[in-house]
C-alpha atoms as a PDB file:
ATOM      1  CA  UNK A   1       8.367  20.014 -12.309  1.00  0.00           C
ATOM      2  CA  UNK A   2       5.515  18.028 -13.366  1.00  0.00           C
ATOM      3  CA  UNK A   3       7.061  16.918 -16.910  1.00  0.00           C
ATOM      4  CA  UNK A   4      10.004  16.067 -15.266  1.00  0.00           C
ATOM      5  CA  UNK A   5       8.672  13.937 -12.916  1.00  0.00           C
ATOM      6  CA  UNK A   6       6.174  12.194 -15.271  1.00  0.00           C
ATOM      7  CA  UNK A   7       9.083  11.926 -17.702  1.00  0.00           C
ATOM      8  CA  UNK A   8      11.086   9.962 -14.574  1.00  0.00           C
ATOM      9  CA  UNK A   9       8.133   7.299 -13.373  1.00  0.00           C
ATOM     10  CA  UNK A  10       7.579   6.332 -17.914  1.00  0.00           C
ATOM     11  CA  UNK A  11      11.349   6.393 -18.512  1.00  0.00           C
ATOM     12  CA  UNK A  12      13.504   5.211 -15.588  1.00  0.00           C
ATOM     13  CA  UNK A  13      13.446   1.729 -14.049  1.00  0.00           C
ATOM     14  CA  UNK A  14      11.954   1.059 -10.763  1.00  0.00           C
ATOM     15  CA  UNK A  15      14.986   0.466  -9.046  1.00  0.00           C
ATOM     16  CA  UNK A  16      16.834   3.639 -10.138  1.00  0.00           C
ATOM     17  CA  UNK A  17      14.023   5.538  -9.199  1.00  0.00           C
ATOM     18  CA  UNK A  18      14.369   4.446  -5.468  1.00  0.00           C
ATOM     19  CA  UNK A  19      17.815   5.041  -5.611  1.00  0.00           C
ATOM     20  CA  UNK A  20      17.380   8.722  -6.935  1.00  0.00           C
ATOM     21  CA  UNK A  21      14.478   9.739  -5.386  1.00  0.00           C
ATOM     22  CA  UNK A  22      15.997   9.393  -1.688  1.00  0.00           C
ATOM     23  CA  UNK A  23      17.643  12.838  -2.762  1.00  0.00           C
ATOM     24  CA  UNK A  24      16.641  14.333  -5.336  1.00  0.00           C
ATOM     25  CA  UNK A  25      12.960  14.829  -4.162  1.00  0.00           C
ATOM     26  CA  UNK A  26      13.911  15.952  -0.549  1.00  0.00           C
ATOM     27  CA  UNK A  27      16.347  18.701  -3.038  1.00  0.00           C
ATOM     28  CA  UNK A  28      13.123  19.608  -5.020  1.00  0.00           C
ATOM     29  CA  UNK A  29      10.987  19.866  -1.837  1.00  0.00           C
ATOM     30  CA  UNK A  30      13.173  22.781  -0.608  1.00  0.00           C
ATOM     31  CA  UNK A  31      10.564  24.895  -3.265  1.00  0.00           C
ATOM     32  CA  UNK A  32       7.594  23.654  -0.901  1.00  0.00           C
ATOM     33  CA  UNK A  33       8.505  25.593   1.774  1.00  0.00           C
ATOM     34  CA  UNK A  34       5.451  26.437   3.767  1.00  0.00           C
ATOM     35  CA  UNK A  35       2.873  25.705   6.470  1.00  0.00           C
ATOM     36  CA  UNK A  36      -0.562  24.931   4.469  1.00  0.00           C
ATOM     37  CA  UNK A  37      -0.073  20.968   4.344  1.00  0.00           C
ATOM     38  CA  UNK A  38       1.383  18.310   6.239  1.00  0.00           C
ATOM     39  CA  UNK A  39       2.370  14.684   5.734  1.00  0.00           C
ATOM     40  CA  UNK A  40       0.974  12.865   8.743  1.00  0.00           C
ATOM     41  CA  UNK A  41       3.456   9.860   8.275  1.00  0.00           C
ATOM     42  CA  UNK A  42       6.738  12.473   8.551  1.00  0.00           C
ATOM     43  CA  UNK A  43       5.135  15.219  10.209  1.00  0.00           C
ATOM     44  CA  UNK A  44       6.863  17.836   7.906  1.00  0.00           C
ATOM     45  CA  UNK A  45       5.118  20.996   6.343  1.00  0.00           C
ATOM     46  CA  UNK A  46       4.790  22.454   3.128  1.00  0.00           C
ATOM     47  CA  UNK A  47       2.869  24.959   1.474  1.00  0.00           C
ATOM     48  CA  UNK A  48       1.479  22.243  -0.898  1.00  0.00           C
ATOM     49  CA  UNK A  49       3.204  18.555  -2.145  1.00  0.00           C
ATOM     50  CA  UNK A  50       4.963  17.767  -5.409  1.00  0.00           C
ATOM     51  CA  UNK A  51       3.085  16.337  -8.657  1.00  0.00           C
ATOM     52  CA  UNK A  52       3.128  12.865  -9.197  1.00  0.00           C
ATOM     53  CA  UNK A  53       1.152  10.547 -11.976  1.00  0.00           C
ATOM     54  CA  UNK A  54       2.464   8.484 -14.634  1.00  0.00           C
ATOM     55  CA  UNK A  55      -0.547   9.823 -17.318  1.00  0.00           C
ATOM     56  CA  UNK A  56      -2.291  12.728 -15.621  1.00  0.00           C
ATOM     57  CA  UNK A  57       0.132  14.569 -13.124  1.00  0.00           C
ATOM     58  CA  UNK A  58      -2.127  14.998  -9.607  1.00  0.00           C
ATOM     59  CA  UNK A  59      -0.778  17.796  -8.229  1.00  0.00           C
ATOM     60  CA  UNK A  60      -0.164  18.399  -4.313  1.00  0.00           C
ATOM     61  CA  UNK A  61       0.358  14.535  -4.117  1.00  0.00           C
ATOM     62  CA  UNK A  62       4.042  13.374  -2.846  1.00  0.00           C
ATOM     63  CA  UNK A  63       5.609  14.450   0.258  1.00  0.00           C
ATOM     64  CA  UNK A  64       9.099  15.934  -0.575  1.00  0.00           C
ATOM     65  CA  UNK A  65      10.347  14.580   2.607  1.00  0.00           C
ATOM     66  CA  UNK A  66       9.616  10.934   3.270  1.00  0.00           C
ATOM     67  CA  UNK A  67       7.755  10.040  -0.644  1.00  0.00           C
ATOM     68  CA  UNK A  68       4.561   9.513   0.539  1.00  0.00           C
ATOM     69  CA  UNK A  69       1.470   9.601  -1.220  1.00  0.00           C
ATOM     70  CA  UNK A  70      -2.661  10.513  -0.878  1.00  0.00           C
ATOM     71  CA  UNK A  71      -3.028   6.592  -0.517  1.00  0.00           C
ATOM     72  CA  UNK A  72       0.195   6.215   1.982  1.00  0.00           C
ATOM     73  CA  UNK A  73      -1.110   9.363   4.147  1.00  0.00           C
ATOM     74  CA  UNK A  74      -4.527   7.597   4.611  1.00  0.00           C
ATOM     75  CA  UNK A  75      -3.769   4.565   5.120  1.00  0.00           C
ATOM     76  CA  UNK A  76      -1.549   5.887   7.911  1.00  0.00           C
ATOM     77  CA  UNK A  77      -3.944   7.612   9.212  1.00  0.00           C
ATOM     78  CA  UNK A  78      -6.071   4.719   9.589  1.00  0.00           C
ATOM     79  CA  UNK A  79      -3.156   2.549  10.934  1.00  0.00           C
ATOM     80  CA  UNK A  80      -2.199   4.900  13.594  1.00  0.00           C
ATOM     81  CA  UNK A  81      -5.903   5.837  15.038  1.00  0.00           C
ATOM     82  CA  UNK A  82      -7.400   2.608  14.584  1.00  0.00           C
ATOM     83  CA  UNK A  83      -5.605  -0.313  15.093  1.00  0.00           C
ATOM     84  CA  UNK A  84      -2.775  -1.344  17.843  1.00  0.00           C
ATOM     85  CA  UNK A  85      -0.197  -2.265  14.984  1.00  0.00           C
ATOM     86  CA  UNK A  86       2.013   0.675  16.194  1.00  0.00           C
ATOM     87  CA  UNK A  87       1.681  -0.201  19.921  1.00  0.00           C
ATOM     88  CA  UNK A  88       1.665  -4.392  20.284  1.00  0.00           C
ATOM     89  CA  UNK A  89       4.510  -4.910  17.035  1.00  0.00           C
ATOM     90  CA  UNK A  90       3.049  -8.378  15.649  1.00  0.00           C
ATOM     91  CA  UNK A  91       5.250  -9.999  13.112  1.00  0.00           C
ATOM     92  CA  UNK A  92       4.315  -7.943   9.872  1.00  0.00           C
ATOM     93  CA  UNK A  93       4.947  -8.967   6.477  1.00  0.00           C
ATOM     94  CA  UNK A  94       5.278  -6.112   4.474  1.00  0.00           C
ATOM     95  CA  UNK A  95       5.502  -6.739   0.712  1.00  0.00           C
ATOM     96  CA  UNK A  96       6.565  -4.114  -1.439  1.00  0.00           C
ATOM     97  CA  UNK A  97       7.627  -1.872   1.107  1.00  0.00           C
ATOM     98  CA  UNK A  98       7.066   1.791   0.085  1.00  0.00           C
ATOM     99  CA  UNK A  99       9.674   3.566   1.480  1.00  0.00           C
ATOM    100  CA  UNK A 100       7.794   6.774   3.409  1.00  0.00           C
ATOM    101  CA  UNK A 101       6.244   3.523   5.722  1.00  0.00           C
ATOM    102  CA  UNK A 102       8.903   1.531   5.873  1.00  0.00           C
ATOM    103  CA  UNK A 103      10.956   3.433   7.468  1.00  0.00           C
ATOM    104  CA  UNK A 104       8.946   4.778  10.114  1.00  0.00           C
ATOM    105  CA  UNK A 105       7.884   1.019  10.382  1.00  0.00           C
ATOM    106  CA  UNK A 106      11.423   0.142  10.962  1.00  0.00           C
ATOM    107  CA  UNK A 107      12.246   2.747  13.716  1.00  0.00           C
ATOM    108  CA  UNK A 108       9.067   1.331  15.562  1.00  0.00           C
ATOM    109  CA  UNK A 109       9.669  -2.037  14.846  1.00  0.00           C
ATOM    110  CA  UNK A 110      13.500  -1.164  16.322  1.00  0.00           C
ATOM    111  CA  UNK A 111      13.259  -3.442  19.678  1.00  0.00           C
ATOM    112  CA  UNK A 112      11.622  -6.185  17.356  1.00  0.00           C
ATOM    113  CA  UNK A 113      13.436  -6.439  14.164  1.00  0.00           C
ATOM    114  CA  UNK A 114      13.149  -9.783  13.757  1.00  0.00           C
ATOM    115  CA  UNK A 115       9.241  -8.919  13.695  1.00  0.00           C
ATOM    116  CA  UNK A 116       9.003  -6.781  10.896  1.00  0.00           C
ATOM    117  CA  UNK A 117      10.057  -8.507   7.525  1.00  0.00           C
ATOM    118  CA  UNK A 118      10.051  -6.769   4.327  1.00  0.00           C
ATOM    119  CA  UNK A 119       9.682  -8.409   0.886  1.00  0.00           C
ATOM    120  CA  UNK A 120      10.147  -7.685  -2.861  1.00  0.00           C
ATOM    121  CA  UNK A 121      10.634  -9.026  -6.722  1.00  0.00           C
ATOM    122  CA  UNK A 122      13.244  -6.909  -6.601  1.00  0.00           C
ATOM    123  CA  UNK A 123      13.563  -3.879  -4.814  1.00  0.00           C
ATOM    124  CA  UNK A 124      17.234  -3.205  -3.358  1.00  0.00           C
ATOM    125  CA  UNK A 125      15.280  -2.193  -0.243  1.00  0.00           C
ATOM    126  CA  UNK A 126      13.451  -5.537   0.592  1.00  0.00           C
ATOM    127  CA  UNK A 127      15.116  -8.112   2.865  1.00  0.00           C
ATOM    128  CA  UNK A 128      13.505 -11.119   0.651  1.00  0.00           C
ATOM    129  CA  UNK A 129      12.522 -11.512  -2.738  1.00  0.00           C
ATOM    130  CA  UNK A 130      10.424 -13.666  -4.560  1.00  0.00           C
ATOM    131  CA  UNK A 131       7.259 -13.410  -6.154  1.00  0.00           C
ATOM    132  CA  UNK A 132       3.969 -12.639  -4.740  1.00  0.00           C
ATOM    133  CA  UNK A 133       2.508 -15.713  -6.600  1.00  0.00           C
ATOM    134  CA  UNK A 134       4.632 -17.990  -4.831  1.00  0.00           C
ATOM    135  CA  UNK A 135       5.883 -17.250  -1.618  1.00  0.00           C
ATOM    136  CA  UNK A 136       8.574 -19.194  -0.067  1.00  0.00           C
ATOM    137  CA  UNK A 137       6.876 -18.659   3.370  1.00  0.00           C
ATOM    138  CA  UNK A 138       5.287 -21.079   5.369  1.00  0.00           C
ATOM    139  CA  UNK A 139       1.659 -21.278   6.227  1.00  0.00           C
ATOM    140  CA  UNK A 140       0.294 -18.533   8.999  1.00  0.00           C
ATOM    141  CA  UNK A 141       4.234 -16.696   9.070  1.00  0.00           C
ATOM    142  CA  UNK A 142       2.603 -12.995   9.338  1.00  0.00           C
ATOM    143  CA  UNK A 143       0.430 -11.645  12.149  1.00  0.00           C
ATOM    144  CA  UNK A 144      -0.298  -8.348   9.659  1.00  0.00           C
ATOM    145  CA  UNK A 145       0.068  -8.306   6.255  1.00  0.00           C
ATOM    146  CA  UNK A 146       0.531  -4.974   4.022  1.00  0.00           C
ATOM    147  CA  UNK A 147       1.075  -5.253   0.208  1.00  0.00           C
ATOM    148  CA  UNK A 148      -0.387  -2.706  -1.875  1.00  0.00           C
ATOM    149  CA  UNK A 149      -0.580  -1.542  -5.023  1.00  0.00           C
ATOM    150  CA  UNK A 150       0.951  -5.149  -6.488  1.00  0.00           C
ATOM    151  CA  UNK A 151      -1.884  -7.137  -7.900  1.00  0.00           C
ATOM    152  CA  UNK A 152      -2.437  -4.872 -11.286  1.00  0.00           C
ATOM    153  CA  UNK A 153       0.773  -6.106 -11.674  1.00  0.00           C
ATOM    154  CA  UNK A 154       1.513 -10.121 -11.373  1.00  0.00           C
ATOM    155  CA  UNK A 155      -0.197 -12.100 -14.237  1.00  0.00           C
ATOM    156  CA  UNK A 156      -2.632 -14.453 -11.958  1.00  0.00           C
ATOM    157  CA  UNK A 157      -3.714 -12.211  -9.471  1.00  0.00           C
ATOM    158  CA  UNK A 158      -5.637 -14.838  -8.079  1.00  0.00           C
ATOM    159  CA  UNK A 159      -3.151 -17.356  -7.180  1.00  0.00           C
ATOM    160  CA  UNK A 160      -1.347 -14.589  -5.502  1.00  0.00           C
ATOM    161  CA  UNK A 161      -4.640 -13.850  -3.355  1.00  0.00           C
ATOM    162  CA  UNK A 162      -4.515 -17.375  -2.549  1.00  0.00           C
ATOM    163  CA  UNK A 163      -0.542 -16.970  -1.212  1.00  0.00           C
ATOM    164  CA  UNK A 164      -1.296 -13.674   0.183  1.00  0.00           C
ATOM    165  CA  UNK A 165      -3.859 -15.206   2.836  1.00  0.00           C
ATOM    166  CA  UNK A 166      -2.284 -18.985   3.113  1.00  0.00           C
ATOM    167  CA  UNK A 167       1.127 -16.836   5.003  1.00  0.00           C
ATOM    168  CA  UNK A 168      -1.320 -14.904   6.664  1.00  0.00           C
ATOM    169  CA  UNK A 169      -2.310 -16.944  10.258  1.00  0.00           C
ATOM    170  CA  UNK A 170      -5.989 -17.569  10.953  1.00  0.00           C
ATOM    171  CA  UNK A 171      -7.295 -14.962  12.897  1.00  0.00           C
ATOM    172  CA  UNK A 172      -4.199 -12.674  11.468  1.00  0.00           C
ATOM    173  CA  UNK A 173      -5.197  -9.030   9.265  1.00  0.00           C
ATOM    174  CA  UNK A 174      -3.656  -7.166   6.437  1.00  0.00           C
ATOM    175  CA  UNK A 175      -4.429  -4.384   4.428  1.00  0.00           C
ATOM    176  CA  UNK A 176      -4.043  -5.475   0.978  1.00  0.00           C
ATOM    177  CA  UNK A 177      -4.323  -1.980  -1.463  1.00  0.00           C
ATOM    178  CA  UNK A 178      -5.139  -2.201  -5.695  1.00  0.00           C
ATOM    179  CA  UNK A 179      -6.279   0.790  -7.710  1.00  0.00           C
ATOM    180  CA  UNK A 180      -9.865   0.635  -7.891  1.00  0.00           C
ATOM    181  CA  UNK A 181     -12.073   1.708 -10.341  1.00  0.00           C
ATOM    182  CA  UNK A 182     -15.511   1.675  -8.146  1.00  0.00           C
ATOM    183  CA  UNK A 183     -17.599   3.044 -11.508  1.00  0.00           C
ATOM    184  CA  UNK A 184     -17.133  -0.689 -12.867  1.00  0.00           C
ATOM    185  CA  UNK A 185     -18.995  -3.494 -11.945  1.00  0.00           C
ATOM    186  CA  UNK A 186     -16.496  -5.946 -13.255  1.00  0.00           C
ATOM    187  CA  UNK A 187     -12.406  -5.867 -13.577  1.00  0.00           C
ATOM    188  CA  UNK A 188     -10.983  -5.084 -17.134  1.00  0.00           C
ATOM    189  CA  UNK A 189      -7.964  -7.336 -18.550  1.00  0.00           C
ATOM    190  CA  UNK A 190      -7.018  -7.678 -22.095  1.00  0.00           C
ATOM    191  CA  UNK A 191      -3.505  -8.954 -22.645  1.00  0.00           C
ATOM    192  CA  UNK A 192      -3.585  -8.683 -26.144  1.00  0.00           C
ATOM    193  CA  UNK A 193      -2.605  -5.165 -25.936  1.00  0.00           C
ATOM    194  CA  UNK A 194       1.062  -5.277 -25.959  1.00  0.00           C
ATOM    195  CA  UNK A 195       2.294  -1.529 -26.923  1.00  0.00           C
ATOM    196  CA  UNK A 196       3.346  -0.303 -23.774  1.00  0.00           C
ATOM    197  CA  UNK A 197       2.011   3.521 -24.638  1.00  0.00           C
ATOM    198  CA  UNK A 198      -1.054   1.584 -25.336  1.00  0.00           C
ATOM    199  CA  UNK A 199      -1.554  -0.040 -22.022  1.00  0.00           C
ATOM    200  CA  UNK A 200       0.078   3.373 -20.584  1.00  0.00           C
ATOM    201  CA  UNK A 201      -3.027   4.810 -22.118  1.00  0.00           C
ATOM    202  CA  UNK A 202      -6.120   2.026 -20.851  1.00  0.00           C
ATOM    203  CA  UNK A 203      -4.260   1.035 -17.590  1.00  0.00           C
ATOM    204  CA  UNK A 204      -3.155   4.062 -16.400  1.00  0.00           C
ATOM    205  CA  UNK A 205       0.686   2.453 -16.088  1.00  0.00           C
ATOM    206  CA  UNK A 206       2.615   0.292 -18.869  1.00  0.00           C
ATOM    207  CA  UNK A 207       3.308  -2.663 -16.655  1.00  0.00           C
ATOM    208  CA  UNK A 208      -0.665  -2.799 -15.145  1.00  0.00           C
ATOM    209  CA  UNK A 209      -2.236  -6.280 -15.971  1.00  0.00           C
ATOM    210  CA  UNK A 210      -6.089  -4.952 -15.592  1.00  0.00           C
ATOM    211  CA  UNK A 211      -8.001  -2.102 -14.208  1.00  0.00           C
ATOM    212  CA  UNK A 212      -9.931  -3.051 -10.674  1.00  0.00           C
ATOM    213  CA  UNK A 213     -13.852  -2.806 -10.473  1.00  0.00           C
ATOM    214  CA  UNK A 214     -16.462  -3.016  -7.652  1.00  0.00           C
ATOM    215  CA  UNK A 215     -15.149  -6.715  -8.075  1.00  0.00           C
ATOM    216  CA  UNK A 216     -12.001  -6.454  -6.376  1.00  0.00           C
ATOM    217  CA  UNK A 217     -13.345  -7.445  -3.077  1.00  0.00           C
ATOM    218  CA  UNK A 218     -15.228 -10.416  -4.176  1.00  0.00           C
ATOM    219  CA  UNK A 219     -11.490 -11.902  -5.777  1.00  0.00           C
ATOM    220  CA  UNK A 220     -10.268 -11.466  -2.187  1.00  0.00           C
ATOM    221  CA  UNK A 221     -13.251 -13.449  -0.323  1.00  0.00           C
ATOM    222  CA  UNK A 222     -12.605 -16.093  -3.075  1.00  0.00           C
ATOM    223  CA  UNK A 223      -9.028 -16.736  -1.958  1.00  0.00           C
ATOM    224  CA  UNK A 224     -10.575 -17.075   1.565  1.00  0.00           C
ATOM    225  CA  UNK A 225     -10.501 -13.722   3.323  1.00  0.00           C
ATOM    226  CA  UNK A 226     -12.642 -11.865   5.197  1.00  0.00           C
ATOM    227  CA  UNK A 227     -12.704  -7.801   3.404  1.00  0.00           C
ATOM    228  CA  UNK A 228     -14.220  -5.293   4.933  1.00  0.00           C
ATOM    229  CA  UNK A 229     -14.325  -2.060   2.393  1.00  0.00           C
ATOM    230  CA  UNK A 230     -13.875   1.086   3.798  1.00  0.00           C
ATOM    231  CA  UNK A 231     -14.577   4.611   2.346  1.00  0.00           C
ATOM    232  CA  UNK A 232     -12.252   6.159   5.527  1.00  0.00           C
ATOM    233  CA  UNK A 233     -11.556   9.443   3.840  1.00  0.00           C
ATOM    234  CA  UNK A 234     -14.919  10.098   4.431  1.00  0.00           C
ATOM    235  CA  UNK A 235     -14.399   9.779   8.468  1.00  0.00           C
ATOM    236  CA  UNK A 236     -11.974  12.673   8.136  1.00  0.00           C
ATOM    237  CA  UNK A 237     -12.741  16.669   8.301  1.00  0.00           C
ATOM    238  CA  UNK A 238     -12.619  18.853   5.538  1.00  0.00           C
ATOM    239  CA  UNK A 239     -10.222  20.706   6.605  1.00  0.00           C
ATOM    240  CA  UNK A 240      -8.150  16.987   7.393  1.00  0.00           C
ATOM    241  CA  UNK A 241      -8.699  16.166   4.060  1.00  0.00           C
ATOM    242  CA  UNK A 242      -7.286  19.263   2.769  1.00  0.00           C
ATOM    243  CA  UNK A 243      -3.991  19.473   5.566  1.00  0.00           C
ATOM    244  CA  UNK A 244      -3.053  15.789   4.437  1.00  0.00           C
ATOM    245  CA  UNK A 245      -3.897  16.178   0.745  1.00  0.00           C
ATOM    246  CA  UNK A 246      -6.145  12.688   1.040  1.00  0.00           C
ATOM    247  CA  UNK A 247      -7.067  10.942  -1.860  1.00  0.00           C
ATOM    248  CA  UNK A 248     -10.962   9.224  -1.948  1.00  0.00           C
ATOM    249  CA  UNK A 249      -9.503   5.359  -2.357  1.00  0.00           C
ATOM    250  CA  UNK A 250     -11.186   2.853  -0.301  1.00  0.00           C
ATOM    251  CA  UNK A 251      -9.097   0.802   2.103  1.00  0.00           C
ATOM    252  CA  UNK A 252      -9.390  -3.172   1.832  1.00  0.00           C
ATOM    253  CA  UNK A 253      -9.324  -4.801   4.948  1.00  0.00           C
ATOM    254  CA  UNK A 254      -8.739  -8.596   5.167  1.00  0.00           C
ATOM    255  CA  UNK A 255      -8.634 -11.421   8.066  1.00  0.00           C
ATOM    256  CA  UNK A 256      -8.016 -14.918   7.186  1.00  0.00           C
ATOM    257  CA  UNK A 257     -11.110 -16.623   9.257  1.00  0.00           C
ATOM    258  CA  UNK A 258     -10.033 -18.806  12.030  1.00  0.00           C
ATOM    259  CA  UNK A 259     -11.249 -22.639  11.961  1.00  0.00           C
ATOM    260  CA  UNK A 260     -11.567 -22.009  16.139  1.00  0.00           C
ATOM    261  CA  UNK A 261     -12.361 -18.548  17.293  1.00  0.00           C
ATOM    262  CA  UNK A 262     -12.498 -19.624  21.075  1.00  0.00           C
ATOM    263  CA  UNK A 263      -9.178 -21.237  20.740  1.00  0.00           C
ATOM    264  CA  UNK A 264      -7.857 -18.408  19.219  1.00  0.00           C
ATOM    265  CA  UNK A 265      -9.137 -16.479  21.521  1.00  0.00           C
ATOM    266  CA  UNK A 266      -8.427 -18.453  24.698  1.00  0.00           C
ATOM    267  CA  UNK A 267      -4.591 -18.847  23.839  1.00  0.00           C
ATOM    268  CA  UNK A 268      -4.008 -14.733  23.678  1.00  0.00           C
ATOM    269  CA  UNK A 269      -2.820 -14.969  19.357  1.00  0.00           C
ATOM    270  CA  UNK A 270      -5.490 -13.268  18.426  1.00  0.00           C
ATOM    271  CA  UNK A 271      -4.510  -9.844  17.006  1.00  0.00           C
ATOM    272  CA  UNK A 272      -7.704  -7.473  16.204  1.00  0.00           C
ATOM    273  CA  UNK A 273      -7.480  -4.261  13.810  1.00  0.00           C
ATOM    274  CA  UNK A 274      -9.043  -2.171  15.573  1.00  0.00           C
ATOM    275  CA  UNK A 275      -8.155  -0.574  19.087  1.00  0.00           C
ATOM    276  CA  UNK A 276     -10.113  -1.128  21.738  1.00  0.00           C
ATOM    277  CA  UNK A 277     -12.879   1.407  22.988  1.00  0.00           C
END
C-alpha cells in the first residue's frame, strides 16, 4: 500500500490525483476497518489511517474517508474549539482548498454560499484561479483566510505574503500553513538544483521552492501581519493525540492590523479567532 501510494503522489499529476483519489482511497480504506482512530473532521473510525509521504511514507496519516491529514485533523481541531468560524460564517477565502475541509466547509457554509469562496492555479475543484502572487481580488475581500501548504511552492513567496494579507481586511484572520523546519534558524532555497529527484531528495517534494526555518514567521510580519505561532498539539491529551493521529506542526496564525481598532470595533466588523470565554 505504501509503494503504491508513494509511487501515485511522484508519478501522477495533481489534478488526476484529485480526481482518483475521491474513490479509490475510500475503496482502499475498506482494509481500515476498526475502532482505534478517528478523523475528527469526518468523524469516521478506523483501526489506524493509510500511509502517505512523497519520500518517507508516514504511516497512520490519511483518512480513507474524507483525505485528511495529521496537519488537516489539527488544524480542525483548533478551528472548531477555538474560534467562531463554524458558528458566525464570515466571508472565507480559502485558497487551495483541500478537499477533506472543503467540503465540510461547504455544507456549513450552505445558507451562505456566496460567503465561502474557494481558489486555485488550477485545481478542477476551485471556483477561481489565478495565482497566489497576484490575486485578482480587491483589497480587504476575505474576513478569514486559509491557504496552506502553498508558499514552498510559488517562486517569490514574498510577494505572495504581501497579496495574501492586502485581500485580507484589517482586523480580518487567516491561518496561513508552510512546512516548517523549526531545527533551522534560517529558510533554505537554492534554485540551481534543477533534477527533480534531486530537489525530491533536499525538499522533501520535486516542485518545493525552499525548506521553511524558525524564519517563516518573521517573512509573514514583513508582509504586514500579525503571527501568532502556536505549538497546539501540545494542548491536546495523549491519548487525543493518538485517536486523531496528530502530527507536531505549529499552526501560523495571522491578522492584518487595523489602522483604527475602536472603529473597527465600534462598527461590529471585527471578527476575532478565538471564541469567547
Amino acid at each position: 500500500m505504501r509503494r503504491i501510494i508513494k509511487w501515485a503522489l511522484n508519478h501522477l499529476p495533481r489534478t488526476l490525483l484529485q480526481r482518483l483519489a475521491g474513490w479509490m482511497v475510500p475503496v482502499m480504506g475498506l482494509f481500515y476497518r476498526g475502532r482505534k482512530v478517528e478523523c475528527p473532521v469526518c468523524g469516521t473510525h478506523y483501526r489506524k489511517f493509510l500511509p502517505y509521504g512523497y519520500v518517507t511514507s508516514r504511516p497512520n496519516a490519511l483518512c480513507p474517508r474524507c483525505l485528511s491529514l495529521e496537519r488537516h485533523r489539527l488544524l480542525w481541531l483548533w478551528l472548531v474549539r477555538e474560534t467562531r468560524l463554524l458558528d458566525d460564517c464570515p466571508r472565507l477565502l480559502h485558497i487551495a482548498p483541500e478537499v477533506c475541509l472543503m467540503r465540510h466547509l461547504g455544507r456549513l457554509y450552505a445558507g451562505h454560499p456566496e460567503r465561502y469562496v474557494t481558489a486555485d492555479l488550477e485545481s478542477p475543484l476551485a471556483k477561481f484561479h489565478f495565482d497566489v502572487q497576484q490575486i485578482p481580488l480587491e483589497e480587504g475581500y476575505a474576513d478569514v483566510l486559509l491557504c496552506n501548504h502553498i508558499l514552498e511552492h510559488v517562486a517569490d513567496d514574498r510577494r505572495a505574503m504581501r497579496e495574501l494579507c492586502r485581500v485580507l481586511r484589517p482586523g480580518g484572520w487567516g491561518v496561513i500553513l508552510s512546512p516548517v523546519d523549526r531545527s533551522r534558524a534560517e529558510t533554505f532555497e537554492d534554485d540551481t538544483i534543477t533534477d527533480p529527484d534531486e530537489r525530491t531528495r533536499i525538499f522533501g517534494q520535486y516542485d518545493h521552492r525552499r525548506i521553511y526555518g524558525r524564519d517563516y514567521a518573521d517573512r509573514l510580519r514583513e508582509a504586514g501581519f500579525e503571527v501568532m505561532e502556536l505549538d497546539y498539539a501540545s494542548n491536546c491529551t495523549p491519548a487525543e493525540r493518538r485517536r486523531y493521529a496528530l502530527c507536531d506542526d505549529w499552526l501560523y496564525i495571522v491578522r492584518r492590523p487595523c489602522p483604527d481598532p475602536e472603529r473597527e470595533a465600534a462598527d461590529g466588523r471585527r471578527t476575532a479567532p478565538a471564541r469567547e470565554a
